[in-house]
Structures are given as C-alpha cells and as structure tokens.
Protein backbone atom coordinates (compact mmCIF):
# COMPACT_ATOMS: atom_id res chain seq x y z
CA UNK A 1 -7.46 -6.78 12.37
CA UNK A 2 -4.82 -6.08 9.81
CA UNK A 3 -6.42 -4.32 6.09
CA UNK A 4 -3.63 -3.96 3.21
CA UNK A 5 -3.59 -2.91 -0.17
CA UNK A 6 -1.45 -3.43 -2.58
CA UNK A 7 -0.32 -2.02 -6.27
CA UNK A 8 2.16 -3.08 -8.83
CA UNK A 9 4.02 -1.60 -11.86
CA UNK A 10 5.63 -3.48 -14.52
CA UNK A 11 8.93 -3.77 -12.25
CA UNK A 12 8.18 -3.04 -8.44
CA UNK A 13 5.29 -4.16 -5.88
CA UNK A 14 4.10 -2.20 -3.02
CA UNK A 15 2.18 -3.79 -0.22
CA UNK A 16 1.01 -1.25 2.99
CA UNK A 17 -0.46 -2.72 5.47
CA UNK A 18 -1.67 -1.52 9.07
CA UNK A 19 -1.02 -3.86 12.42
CA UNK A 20 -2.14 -2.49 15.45
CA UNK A 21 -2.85 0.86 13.71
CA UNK A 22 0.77 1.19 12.47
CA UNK A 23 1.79 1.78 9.35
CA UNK A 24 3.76 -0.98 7.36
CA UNK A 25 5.27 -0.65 3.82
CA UNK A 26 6.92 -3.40 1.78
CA UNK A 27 8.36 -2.62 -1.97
CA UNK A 28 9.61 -5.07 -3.64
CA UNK A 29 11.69 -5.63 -7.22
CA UNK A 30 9.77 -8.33 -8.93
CA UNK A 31 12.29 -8.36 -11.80
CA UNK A 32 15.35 -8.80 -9.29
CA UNK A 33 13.09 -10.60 -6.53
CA UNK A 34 10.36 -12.75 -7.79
CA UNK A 35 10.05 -14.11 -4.80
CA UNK A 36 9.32 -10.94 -2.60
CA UNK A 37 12.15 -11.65 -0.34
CA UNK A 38 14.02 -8.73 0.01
CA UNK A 39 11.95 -5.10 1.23
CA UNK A 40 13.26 -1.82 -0.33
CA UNK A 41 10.76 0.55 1.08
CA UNK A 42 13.63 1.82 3.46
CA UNK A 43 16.35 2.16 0.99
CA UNK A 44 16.84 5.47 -0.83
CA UNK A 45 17.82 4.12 -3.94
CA UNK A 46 14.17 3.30 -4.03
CA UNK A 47 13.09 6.38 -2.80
CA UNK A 48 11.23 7.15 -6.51
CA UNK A 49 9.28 3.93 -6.85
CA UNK A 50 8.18 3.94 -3.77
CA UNK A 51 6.75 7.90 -4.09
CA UNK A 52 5.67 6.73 -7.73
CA UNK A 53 3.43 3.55 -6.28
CA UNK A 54 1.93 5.57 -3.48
CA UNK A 55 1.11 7.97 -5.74
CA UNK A 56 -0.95 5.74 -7.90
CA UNK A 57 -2.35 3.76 -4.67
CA UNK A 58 -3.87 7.06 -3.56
CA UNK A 59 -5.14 7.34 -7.08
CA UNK A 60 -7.05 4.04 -7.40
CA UNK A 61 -8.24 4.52 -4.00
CA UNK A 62 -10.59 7.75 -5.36
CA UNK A 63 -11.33 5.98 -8.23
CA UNK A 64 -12.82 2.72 -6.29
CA UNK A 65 -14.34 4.87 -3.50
CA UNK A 66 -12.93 2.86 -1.28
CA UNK A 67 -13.21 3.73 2.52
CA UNK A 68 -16.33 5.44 0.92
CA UNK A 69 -19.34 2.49 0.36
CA UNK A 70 -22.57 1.78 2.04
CA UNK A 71 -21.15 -1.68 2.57
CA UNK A 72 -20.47 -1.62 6.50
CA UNK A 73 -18.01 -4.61 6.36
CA UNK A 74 -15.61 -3.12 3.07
CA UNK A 75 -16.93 0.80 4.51
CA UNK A 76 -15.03 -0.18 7.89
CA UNK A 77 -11.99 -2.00 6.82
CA UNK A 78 -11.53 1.29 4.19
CA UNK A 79 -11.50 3.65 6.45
CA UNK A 80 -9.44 1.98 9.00
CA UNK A 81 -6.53 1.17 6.21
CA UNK A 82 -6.63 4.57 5.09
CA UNK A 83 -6.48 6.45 8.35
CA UNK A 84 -3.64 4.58 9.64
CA UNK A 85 -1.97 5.00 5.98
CA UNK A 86 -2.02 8.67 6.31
CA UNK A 87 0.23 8.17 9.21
CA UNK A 88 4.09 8.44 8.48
C-alpha cells in the first residue's frame, strides 16, 4: 500500500509518496500550474522550495504525532510513510 502526505505554501505543492517502499516526490507551481501537470522536484531551479516544503512537512509531522498514535491503522501507515521518506 502506497501512504502520502502532502503540504502547500501560498505558491508551490509538495506531494511524497512511497510505492513499494520507494521514495516519490512531486512539487508543483500552483500559480504557473494549476493543474499539477508539470513536476519540479528534480529541477534545481526549485531546489529552495522543495528544501523549504520538506522542511515544514517534517515540522507538522512532530506537531500531529503522526507515525506516533495508539491508533494501529493511522500508527502503521505513519510509520511506514515516514521510514521510507527518510530514504533519499
């Protein structure tokens, strides 16, 4: 099974995901690309979004806990997402 999370600024989106327990990244310019078409996360250009997002992802993970509850289901599906996110 497949968790993502996802986090968005005022300009840019950033969706990881993990398939197979690989790590997936999509950023996207929502005021260039409203319709999430084209995926930045490999350009440099983007390089400081991207760090800025993942920065704040990290960020809201501590302050929801999550990959930290006594809820088996959301407790599982946390902990998978964010082992395979500290992957490269």
């Amino acid at each position: 099974m497949s968790w993502q999370r996802a986090i968005r600024d005022e300009r840019y989106k950033l969706i990881e995901y993990c398939v197979a327990g690989k790590r997936q990244t999509q950023l996207f310019d929502l005021a260039a690309d409203r319709e999430e078409v084209t995926n930045l996360a490999d350009r440099p250009e983007h390089a400081g979004p991207l760090r800025e997002l993942r920065e704040r992802l990290g960020k809201e993970r501590l302050l929801l806990n999550d990959g930290n509850t006594p809820h088996p289901f959301s407790n599982k599906q946390g902990v998978d997402f964010w082992t395979a996110f500290q992957q490269p």
